[in-house]
N, C-alpha and C. Protein backbone atom coordinates (compact mmCIF):
# COMPACT_ATOMS: atom_id res chain seq x y z
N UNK A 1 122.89 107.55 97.86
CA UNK A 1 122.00 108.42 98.60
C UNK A 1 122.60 109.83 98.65
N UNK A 2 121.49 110.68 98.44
CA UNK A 2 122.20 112.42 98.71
C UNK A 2 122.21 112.59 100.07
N UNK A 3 123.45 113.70 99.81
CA UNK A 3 123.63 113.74 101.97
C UNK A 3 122.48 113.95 102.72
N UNK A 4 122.60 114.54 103.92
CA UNK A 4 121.42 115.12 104.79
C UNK A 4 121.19 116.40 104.68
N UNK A 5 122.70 117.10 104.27
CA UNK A 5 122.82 118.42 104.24
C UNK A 5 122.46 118.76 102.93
N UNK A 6 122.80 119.94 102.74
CA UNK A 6 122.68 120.88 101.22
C UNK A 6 121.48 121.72 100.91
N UNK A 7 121.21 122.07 99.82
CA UNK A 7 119.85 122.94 100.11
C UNK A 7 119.02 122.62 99.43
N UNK A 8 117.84 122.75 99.88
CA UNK A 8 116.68 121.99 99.89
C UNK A 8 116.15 121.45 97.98
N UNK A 9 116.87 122.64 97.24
CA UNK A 9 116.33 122.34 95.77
C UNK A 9 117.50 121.77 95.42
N UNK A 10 118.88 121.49 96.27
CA UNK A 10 119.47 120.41 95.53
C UNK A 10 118.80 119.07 95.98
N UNK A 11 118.24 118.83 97.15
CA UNK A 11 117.61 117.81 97.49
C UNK A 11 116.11 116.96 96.74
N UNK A 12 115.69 118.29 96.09
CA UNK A 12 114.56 117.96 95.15
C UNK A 12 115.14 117.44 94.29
N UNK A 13 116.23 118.40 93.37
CA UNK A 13 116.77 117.88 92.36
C UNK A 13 117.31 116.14 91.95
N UNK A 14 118.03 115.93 93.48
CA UNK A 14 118.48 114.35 93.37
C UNK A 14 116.64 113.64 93.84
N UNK A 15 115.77 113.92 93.98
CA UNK A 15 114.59 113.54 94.22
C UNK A 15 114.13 112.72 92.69
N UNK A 16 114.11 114.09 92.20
CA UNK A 16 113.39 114.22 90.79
C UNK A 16 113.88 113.32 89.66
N UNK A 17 115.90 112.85 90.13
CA UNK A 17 116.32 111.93 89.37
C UNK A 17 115.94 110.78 89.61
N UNK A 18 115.29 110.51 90.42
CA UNK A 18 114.62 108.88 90.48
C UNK A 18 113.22 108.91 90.42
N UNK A 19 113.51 108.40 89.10
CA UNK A 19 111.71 108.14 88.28
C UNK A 19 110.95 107.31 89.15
N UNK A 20 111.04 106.24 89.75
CA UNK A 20 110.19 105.58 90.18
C UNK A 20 109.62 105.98 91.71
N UNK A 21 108.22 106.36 91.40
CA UNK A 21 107.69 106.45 92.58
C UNK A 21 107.94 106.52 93.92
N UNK A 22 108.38 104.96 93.95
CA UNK A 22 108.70 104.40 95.11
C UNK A 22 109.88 104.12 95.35
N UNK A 23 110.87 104.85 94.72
CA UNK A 23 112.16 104.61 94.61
C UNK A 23 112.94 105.11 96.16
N UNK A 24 114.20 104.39 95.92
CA UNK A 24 114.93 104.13 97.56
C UNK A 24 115.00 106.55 97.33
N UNK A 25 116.07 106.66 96.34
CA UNK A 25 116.73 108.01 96.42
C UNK A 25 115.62 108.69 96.57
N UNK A 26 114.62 109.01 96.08
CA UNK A 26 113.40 109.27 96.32
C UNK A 26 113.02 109.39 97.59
N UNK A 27 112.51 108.64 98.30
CA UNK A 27 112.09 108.40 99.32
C UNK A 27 113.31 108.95 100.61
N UNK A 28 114.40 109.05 100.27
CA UNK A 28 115.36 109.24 101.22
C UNK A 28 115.37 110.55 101.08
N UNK A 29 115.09 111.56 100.04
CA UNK A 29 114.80 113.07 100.15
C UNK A 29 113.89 113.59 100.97
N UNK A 30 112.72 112.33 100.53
CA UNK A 30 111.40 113.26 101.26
C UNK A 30 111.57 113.17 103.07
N UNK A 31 112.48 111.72 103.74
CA UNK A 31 112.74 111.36 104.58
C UNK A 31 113.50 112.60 105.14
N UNK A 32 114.20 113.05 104.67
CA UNK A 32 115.49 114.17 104.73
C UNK A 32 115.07 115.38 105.13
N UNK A 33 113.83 115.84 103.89
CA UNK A 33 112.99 117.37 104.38
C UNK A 33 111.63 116.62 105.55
N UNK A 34 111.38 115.95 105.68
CA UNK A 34 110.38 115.66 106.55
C UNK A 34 111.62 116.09 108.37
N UNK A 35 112.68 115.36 107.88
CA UNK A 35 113.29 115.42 109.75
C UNK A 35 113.24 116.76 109.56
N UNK A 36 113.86 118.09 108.33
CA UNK A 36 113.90 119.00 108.55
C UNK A 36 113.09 119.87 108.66
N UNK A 37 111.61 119.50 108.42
CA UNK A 37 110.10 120.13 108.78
C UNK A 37 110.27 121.69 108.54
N UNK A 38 110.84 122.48 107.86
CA UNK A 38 111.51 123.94 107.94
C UNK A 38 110.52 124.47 106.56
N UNK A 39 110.13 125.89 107.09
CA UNK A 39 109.64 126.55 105.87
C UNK A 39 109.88 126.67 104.55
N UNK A 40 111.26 126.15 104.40
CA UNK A 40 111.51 126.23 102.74
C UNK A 40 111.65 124.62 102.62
N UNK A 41 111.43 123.81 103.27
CA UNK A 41 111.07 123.12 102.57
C UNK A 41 109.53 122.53 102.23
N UNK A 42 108.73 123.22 102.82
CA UNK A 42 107.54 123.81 102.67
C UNK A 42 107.16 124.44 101.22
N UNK A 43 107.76 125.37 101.38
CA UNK A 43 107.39 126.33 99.90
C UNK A 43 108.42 125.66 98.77
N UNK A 44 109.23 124.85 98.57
CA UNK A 44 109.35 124.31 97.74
C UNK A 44 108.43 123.30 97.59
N UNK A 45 107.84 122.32 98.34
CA UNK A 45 107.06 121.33 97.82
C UNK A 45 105.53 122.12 97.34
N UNK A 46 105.55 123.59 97.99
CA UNK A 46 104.24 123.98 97.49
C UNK A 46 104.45 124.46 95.84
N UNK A 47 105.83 124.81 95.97
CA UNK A 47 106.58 125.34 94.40
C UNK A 47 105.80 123.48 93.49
N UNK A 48 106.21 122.68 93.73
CA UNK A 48 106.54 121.80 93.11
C UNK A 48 104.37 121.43 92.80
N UNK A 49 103.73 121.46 93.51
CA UNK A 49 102.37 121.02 93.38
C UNK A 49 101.82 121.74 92.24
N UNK A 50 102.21 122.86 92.05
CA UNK A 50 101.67 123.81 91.13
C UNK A 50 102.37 123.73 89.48
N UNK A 51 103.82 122.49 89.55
CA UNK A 51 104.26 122.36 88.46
C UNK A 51 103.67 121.67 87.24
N UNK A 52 104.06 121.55 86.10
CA UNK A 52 103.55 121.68 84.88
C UNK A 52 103.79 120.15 84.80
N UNK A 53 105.04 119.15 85.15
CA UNK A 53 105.08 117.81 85.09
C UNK A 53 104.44 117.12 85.97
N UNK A 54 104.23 115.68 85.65
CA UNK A 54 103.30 115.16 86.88
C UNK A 54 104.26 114.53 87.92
N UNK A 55 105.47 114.36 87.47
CA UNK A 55 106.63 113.98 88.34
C UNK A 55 106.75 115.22 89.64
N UNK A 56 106.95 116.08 89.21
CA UNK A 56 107.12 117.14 90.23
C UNK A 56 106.25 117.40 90.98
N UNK A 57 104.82 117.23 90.64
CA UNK A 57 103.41 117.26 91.12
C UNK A 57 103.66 116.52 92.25
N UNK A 58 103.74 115.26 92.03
CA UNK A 58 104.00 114.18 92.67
C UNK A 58 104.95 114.00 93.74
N UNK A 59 106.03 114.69 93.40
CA UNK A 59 106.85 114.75 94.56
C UNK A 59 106.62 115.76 95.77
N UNK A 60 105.93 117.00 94.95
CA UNK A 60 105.71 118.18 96.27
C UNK A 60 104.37 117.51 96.79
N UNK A 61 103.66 117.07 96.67
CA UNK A 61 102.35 116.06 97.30
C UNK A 61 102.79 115.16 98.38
N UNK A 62 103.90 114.32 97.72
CA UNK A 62 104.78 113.38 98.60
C UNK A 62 104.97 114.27 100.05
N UNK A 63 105.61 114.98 99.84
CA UNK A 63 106.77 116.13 101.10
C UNK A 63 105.79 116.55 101.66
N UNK A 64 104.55 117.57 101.02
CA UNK A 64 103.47 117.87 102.07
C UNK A 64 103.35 116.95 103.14
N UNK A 65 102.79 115.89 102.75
CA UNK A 65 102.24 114.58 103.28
C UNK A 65 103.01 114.61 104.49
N UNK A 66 104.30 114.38 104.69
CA UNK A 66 105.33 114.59 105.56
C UNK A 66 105.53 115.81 106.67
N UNK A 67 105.16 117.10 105.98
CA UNK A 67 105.11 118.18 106.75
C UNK A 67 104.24 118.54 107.90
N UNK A 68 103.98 117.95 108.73
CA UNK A 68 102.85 117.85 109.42
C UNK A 68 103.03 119.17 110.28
N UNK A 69 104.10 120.06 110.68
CA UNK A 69 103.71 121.27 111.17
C UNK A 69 103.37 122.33 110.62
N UNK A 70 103.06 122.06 109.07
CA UNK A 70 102.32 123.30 108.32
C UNK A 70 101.33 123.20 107.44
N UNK A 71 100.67 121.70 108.47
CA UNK A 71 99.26 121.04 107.96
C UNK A 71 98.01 122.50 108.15
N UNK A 72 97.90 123.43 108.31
CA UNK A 72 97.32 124.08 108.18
C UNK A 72 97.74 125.00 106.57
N UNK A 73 98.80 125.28 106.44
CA UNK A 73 99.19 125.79 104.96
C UNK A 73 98.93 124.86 104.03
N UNK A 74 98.92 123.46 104.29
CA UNK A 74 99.02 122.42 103.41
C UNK A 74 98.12 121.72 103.19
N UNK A 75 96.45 121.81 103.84
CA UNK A 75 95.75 121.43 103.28
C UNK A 75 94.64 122.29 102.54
N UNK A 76 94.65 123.63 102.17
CA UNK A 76 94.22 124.27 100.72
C UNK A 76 95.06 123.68 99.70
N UNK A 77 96.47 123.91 99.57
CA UNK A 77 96.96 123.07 98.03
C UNK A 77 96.19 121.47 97.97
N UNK A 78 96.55 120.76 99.31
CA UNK A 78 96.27 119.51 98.71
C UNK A 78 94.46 119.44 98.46
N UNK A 79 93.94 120.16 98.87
CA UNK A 79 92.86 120.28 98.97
C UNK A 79 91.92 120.43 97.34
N UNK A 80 92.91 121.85 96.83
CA UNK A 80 92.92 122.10 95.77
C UNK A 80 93.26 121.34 94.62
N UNK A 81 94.34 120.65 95.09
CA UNK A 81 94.43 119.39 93.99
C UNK A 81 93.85 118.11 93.55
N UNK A 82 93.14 118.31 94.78
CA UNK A 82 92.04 117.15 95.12
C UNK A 82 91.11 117.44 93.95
N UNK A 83 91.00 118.35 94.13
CA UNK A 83 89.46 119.00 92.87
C UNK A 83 89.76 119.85 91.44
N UNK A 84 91.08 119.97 91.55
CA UNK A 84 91.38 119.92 89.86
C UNK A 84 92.49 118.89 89.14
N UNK A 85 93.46 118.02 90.09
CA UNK A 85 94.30 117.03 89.53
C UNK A 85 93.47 115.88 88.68
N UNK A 86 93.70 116.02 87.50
CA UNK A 86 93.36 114.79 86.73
C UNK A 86 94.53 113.33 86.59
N UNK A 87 95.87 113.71 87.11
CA UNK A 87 96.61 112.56 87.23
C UNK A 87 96.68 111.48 88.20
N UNK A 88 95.85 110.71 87.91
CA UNK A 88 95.28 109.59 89.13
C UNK A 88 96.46 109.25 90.13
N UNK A 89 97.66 108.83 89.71
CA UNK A 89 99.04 108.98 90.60
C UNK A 89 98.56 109.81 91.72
N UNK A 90 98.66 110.99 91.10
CA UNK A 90 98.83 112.49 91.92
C UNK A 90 97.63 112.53 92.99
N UNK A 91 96.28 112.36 92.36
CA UNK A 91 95.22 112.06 93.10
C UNK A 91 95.49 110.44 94.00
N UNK A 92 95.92 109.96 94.06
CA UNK A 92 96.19 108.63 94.87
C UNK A 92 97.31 109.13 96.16
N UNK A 93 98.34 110.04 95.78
CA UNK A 93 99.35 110.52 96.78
C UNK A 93 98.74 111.94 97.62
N UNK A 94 97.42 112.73 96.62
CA UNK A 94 96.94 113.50 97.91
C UNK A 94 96.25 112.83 99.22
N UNK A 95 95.70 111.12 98.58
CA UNK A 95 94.58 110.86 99.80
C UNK A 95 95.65 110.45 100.85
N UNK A 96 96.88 109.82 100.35
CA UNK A 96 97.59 109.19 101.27
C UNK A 96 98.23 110.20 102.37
N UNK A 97 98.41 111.52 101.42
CA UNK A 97 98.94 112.58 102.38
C UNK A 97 97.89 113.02 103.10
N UNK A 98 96.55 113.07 102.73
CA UNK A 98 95.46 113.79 103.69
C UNK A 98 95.26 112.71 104.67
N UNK A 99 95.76 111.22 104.54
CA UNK A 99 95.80 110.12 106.06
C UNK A 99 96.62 110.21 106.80
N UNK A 100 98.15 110.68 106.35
CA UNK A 100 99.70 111.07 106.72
C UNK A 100 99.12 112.41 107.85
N UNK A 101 98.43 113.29 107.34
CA UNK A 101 98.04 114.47 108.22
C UNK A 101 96.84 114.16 109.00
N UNK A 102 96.02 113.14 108.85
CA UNK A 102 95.42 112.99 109.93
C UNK A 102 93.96 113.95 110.46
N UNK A 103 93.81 114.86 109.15
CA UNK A 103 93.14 116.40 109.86
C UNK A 103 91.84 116.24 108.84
N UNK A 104 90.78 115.98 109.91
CA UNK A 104 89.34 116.07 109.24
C UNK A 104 88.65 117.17 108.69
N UNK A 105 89.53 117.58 108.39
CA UNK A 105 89.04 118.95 107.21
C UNK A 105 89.10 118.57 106.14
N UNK A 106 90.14 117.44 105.64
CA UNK A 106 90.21 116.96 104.85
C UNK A 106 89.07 115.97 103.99
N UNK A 107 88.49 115.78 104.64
CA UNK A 107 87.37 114.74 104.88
C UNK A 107 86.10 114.76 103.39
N UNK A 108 85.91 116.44 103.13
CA UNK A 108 85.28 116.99 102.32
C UNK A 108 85.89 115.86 100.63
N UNK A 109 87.12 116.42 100.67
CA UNK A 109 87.78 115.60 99.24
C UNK A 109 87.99 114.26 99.79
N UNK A 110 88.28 113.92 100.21
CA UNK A 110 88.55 111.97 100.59
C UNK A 110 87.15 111.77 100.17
N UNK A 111 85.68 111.85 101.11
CA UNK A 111 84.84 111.38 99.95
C UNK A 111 84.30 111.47 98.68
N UNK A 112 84.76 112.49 98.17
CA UNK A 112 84.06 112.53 97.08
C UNK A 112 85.19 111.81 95.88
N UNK A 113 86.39 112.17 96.60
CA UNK A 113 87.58 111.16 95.91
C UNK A 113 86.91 109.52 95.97
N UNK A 114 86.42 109.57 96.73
CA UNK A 114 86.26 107.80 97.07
C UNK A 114 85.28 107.23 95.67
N UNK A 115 84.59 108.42 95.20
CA UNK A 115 84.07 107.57 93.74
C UNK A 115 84.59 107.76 92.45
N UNK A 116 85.66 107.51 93.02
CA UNK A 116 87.05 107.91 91.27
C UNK A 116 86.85 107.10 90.65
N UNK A 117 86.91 107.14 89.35
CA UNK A 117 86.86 105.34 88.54
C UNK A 117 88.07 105.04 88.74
N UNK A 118 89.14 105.39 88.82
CA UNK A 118 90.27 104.71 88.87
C UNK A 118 90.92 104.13 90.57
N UNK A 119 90.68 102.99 90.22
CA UNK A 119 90.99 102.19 92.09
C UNK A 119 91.87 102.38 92.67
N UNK A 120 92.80 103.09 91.83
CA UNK A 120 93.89 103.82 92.58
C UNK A 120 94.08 104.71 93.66
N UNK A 121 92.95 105.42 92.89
CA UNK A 121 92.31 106.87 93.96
C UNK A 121 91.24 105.77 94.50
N UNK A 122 90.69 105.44 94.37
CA UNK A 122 89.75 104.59 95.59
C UNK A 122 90.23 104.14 96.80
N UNK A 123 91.24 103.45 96.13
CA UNK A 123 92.29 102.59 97.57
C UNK A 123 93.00 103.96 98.07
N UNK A 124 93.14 105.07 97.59
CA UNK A 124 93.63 106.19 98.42
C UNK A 124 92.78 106.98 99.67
N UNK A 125 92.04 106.92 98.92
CA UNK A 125 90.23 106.88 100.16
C UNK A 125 90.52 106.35 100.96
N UNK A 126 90.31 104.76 100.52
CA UNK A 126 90.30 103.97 101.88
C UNK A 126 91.37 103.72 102.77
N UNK A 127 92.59 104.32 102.60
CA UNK A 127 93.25 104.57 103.48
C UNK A 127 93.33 105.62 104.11
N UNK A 128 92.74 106.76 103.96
CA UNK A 128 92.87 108.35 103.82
C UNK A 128 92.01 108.09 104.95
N UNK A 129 90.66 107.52 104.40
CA UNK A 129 88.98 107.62 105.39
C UNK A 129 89.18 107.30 106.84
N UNK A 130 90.00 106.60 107.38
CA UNK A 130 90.14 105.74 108.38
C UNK A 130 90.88 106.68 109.56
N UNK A 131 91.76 107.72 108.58
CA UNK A 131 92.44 108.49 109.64
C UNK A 131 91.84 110.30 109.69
N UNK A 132 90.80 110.34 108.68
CA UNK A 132 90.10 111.76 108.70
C UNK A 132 88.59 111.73 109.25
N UNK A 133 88.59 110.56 109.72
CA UNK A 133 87.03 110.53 109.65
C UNK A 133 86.52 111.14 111.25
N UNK A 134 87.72 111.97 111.96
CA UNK A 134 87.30 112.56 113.44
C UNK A 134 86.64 111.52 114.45
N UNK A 135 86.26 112.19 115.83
CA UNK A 135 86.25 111.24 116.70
C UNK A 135 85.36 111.91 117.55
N UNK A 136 84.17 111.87 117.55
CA UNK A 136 83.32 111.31 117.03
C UNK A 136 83.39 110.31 115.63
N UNK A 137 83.56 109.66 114.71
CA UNK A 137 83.54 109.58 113.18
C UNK A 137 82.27 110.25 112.71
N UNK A 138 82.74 110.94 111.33
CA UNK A 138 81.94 111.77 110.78
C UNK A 138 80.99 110.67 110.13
N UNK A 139 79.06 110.50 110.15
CA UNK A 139 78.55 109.85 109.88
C UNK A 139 78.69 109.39 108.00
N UNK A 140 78.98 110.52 107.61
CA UNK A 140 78.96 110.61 105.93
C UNK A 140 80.24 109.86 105.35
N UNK A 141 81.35 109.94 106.35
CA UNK A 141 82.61 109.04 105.88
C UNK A 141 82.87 108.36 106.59
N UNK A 142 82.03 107.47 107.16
CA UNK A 142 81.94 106.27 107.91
C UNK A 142 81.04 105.34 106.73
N UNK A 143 80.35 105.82 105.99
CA UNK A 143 79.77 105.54 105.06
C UNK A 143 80.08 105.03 103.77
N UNK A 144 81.18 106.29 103.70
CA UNK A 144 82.07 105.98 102.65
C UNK A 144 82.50 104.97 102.64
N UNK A 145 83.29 104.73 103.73
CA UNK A 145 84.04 103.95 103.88
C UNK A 145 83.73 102.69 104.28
N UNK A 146 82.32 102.04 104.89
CA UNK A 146 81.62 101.09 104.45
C UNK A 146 81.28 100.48 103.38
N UNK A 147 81.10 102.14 102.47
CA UNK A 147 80.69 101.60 100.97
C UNK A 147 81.89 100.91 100.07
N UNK A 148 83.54 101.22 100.27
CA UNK A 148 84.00 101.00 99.60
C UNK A 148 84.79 99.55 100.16
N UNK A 149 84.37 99.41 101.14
CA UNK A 149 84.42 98.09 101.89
C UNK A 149 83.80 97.02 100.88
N UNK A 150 82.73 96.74 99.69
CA UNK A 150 82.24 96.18 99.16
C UNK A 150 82.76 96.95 97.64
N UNK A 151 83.45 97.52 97.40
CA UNK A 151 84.38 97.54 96.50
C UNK A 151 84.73 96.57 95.37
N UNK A 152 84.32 96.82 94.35
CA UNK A 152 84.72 96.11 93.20
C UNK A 152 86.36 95.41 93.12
N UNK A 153 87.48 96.52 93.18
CA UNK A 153 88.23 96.03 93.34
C UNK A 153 88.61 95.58 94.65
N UNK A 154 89.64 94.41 94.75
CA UNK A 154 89.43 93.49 95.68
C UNK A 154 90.10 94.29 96.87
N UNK A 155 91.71 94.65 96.68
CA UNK A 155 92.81 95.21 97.24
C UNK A 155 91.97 96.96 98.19
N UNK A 156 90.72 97.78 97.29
CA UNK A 156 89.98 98.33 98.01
C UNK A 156 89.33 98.01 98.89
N UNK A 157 88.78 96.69 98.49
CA UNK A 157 87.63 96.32 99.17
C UNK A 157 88.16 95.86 100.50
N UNK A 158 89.45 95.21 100.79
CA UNK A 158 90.22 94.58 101.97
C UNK A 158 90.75 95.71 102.81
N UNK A 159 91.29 97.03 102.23
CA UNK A 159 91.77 98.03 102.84
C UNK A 159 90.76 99.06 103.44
N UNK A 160 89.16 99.31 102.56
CA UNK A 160 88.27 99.67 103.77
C UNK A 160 87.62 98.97 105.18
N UNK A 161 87.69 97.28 104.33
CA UNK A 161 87.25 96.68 105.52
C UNK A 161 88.29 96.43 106.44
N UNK A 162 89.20 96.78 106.53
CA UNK A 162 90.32 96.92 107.67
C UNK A 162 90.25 98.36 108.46
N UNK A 163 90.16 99.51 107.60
CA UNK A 163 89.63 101.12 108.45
C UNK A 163 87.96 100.50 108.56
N UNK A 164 87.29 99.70 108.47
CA UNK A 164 85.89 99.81 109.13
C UNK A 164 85.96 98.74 110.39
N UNK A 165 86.97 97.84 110.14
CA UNK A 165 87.26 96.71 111.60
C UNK A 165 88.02 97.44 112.73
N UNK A 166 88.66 98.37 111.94
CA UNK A 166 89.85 99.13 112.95
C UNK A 166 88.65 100.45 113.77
N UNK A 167 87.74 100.84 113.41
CA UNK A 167 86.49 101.74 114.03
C UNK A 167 85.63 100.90 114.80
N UNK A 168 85.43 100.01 114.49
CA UNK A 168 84.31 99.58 115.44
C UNK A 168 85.14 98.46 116.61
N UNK A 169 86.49 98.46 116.58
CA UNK A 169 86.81 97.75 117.97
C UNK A 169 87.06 98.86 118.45
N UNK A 170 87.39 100.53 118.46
CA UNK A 170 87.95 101.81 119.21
C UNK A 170 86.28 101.87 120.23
C-alpha cells in the first residue's frame, strides 16, 4: 500500500499501477484523497477525466465520486461525460459516482443512461436512480427505474427492484 502522505500525483501514480479496477492499491488511493477531500485533489481527478486513456478516465471518475464537497464542481465533468464517454466502464463508474453524490441534478443523465445497450451502464442506473431520484421522487425516474426493474438482464433487473422496494417502504 502507498502511504497516506505524499503528493497527490504521486498518489495517482501508485493508483494508475494497478490495472484492475477493483484492485486493493487502487482503491486505497482513492480512499486516501477522499479522507483528504482538498482542492488538488480535486483538480487532479478533474485533470485525469479529460485524459486520453480509459484507465485514467476511470480513475478521476472514481475520486470525483468520493469528493463530495466539490459536488457542485463535479457534476458538469461527470455530467459531461455522461453524454460524450463511449467507454462503457467509464459510463458505469459515472452512474455509480452520480449515486456516491447523491444530487438530483444528476438525474437528467442517469435516465437517459438507463437505456445503454450495455448492462453495465444499466446496472449503473439502477443504482445511481435510487439515490438521485429527490424527495419528493422525481416522477420520470421513478419510472425509470420501474422500467429497469423488468430488465432483461437479470443482476439489473434485481438491483432496480431493490431501489423500487427501498421507495415505496420510505
Amino acid at each position: 500500500m502507498p502511504p497516506a502522505e505524499g503528493t497527490v500525483r504521486d498518489l495517482i501514480e501508485a493508483a494508475l499501477g494497478d490495472t484492475d479496477p477493483d484492485g486493493p492499491l487502487r482503491w486505497h488511493v482513492i480512499s486516501v484523497l477522499r479522507r483528504r477531500g482538498d482542492l488538488e485533489s480535486f483538480i487532479e481527478a478533474r485533470r485525469l477525466c479529460a485524459a486520453d486513456t480509459v484507465a485514467e478516465r476511470l480513475l478521476g471518475v472514481d475520486i470525483m465520486g468520493m469528493l463530495r464537497p466539490f459536488v457542485d464542481r463535479t457534476l458538469p465533468v461527470l455530467r459531461y461525460l455522461a453524454a460524450s464517454e463511449n467507454d462503457a466502464m467509464v459510463l458505469y463508474s459515472v452512474l455509480i459516482a452520480f449515486g456516491h453524490l447523491a444530487d438530483p441534478r444528476s438525474l437528467p443523465s442517469v435516465i437517459e443512461l438507463a437505456a445503454h445497450d450495455d448492462a453495465r451502464v444499466r446496472y449503473g442506473a439502477a443504482y445511481a436512480l435510487q439515490h438521485v431520484l429527490g424527495d419528493p421522487p422525481d416522477r420520470a425516474g421513478l419510472e425509470t427505474l420501474r422500467a429497469l426493474a423488468v430488465d432483461s438482464d437479470k443482476d439489473v433487473a434485481d438491483w432496480a427492484s431493490l431501489g423500487v422496494a427501498l421507495r415505496e417502504i420510505r
